[in-house]
Protein backbone atom coordinates (compact mmCIF):
# COMPACT_ATOMS: atom_id res chain seq x y z
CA UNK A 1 0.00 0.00 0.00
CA UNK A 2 1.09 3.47 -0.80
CA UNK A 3 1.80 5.21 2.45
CA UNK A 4 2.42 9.18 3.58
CA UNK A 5 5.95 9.67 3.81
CA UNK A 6 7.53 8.57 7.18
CA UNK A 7 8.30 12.72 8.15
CA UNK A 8 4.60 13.42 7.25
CA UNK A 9 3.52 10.64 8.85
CA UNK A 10 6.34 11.75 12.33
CA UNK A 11 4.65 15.21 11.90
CA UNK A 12 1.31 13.68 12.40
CA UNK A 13 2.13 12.18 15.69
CA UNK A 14 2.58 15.74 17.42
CA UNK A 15 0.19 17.47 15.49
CA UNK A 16 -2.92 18.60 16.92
CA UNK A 17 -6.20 17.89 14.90
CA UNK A 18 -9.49 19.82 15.96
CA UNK A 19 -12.82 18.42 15.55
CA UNK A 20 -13.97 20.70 12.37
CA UNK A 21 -10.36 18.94 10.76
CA UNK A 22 -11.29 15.39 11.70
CA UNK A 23 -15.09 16.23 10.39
CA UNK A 24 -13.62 17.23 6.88
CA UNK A 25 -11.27 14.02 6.74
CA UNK A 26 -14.32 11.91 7.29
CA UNK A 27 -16.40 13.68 4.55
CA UNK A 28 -13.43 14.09 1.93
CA UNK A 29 -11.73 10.74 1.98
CA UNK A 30 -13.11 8.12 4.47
CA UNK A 31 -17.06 8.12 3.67
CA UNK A 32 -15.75 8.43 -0.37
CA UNK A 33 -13.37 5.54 -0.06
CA UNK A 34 -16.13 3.36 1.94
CA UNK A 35 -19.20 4.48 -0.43
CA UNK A 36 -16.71 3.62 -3.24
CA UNK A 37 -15.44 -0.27 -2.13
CA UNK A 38 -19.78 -0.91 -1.80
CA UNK A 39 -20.53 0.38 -4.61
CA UNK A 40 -17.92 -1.91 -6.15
CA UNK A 41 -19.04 -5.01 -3.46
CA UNK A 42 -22.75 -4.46 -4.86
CA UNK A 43 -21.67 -5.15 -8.50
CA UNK A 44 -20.94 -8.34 -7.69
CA UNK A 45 -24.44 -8.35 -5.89
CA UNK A 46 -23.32 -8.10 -2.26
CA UNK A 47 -25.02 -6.27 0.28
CA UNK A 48 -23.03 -3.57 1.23
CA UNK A 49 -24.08 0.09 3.27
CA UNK A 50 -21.95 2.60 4.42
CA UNK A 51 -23.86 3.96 7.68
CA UNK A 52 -22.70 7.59 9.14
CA UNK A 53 -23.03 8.87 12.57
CA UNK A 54 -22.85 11.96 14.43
CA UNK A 55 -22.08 12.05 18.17
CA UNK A 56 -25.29 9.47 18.88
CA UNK A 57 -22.93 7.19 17.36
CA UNK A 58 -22.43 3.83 19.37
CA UNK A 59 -20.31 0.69 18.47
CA UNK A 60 -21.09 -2.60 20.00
CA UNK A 61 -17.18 -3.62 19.83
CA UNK A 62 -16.13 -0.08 21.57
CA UNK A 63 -17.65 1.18 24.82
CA UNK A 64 -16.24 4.86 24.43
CA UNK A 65 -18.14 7.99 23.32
CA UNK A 66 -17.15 9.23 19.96
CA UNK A 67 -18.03 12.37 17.74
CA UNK A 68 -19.00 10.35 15.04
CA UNK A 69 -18.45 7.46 12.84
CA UNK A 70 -18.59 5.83 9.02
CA UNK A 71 -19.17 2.17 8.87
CA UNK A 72 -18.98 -0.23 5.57
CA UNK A 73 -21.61 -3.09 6.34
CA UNK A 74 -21.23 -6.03 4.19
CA UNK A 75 -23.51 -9.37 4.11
CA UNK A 76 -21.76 -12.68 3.31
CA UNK A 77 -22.34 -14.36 0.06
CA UNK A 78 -25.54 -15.96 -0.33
CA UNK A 79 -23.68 -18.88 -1.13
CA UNK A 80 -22.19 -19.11 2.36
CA UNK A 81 -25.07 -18.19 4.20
CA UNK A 82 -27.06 -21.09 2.95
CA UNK A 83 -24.20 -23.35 3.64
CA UNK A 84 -23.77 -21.63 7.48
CA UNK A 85 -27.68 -22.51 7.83
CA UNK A 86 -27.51 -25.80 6.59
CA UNK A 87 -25.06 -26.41 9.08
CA UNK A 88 -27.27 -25.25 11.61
CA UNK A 89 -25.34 -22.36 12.77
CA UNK A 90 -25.30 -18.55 12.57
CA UNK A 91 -21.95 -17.90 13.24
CA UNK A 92 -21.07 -14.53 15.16
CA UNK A 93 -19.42 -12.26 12.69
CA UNK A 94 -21.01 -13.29 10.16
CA UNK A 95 -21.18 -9.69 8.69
CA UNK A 96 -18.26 -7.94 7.85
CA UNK A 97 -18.33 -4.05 9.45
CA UNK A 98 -15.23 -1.82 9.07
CA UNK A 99 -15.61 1.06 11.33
CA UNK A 100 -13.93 4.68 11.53
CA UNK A 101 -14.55 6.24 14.64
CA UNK A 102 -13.32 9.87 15.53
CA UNK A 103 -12.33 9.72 19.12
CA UNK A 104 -11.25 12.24 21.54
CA UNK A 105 -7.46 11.82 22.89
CA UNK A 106 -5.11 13.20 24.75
CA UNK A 107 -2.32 15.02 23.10
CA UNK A 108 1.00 12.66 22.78
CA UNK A 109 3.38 14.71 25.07
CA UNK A 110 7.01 14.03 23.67
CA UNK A 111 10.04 15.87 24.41
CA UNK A 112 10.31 19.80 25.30
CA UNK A 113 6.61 20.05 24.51
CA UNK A 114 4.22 20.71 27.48
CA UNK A 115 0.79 20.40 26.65
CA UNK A 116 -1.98 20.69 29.35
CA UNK A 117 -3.88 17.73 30.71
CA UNK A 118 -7.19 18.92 29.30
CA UNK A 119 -5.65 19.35 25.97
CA UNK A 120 -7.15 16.62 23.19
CA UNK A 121 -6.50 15.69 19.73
CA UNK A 122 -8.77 13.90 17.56
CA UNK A 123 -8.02 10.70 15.73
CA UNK A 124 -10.04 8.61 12.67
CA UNK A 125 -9.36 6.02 13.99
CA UNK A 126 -10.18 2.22 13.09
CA UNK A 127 -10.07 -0.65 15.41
CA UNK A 128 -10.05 -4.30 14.86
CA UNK A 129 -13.29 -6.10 15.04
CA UNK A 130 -13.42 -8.10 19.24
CA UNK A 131 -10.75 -5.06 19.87
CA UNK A 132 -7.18 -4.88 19.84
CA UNK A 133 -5.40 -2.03 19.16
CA UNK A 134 -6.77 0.98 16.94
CA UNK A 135 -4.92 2.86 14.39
CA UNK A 136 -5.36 6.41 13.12
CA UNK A 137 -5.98 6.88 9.41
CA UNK A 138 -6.45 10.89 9.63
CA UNK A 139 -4.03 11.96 7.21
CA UNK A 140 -4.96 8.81 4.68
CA UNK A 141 -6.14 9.56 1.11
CA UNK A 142 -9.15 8.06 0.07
CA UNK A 143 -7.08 5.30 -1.99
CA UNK A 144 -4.85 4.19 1.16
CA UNK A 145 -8.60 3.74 3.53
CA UNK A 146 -10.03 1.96 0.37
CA UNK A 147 -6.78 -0.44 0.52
CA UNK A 148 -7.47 -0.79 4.28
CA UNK A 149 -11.06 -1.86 3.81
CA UNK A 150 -9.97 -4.24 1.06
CA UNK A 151 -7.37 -5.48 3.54
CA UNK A 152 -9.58 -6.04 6.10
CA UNK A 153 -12.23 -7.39 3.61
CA UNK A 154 -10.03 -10.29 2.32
CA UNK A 155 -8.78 -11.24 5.82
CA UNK A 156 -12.28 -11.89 6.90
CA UNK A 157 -13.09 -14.03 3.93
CA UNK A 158 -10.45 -16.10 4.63
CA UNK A 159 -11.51 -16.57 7.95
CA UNK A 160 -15.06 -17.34 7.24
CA UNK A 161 -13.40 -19.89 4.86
CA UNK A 162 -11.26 -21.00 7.15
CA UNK A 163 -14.16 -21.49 9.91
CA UNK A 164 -16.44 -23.13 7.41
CA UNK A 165 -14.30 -25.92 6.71
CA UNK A 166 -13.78 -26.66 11.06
């Protein structure tokens, strides 16, 4: 995957990013990108919906209160639903979701830099289905997110293959 350059991407990690900012990342490049991988994933007649959220925004995986969110829903194959039900079974995670969640965070303190403890910074970030740890994609081009997704898309088939054949 094409990624910022590593000074852009250092500069990031002590830069301050307000709410409005994070907002306009969202709109510009992370709804785009998601809107863009379902409309692709419905040509090849999957369900797929991107769902946006303001500050009512809630996430089963992710207890914390967020200022919004963008989230690419996409049904299995009808092909390997009717083989999960013939088994019996509705597996848990059997939809694939691929949230970005703007979060309030404190500001990294590094170095001479003194920031104040009520001083926050705003991330995009995206966090592993069942947890594990999140990643910021706030400076990420609608191209690198759509990567991500795909990423994240392709792992999950494999597991669903992987769990079909146990």
């Amino acid at each position: 995957m094409n990624r910022i350059p590593w000074r852009d991407r250092l500069s990031h990690t002590f830069d301050v990013v307000s709410p409005a900012r994070a907002q306009r990342a969202m709109s510009n490049r992370v709804v785009p990108a998601l809107e863009a991988v379902a409309d692709e994933l419905r040509k090849e007649d999957l369900v797929a919906e991107v769902v946006v959220a303001g500050p009512e925004a809630q996430d089963p995986d992710d207890e914390r209160n967020f200022l919004g969110s963008a989230t690419l829903e996409v049904t299995p194959p009808p092909t390997l639903v009717q083989a999960t039900e013939t088994q019996g079974e509705r597996r848990t995670g059997s939809h694939f979701r691929y949230a970005v969640r703007m979060v309030q965070a404190p500001v990294p303190a590094f170095g001479v830099v003194i920031h104040e403890a009520d001083d926050l910074t705003v991330r995009l970030e995206v966090r592993p289905r069942g947890g594990g740890q999140g990643y910021d994609v706030m400076d990420w081009s609608r191209e690198q997110v759509a990567h991500d997704v795909l990423d994240h898309y392709e792992r999950w088939l494999e597991y669903l293959g992987a769990a079909e054949t146990v």
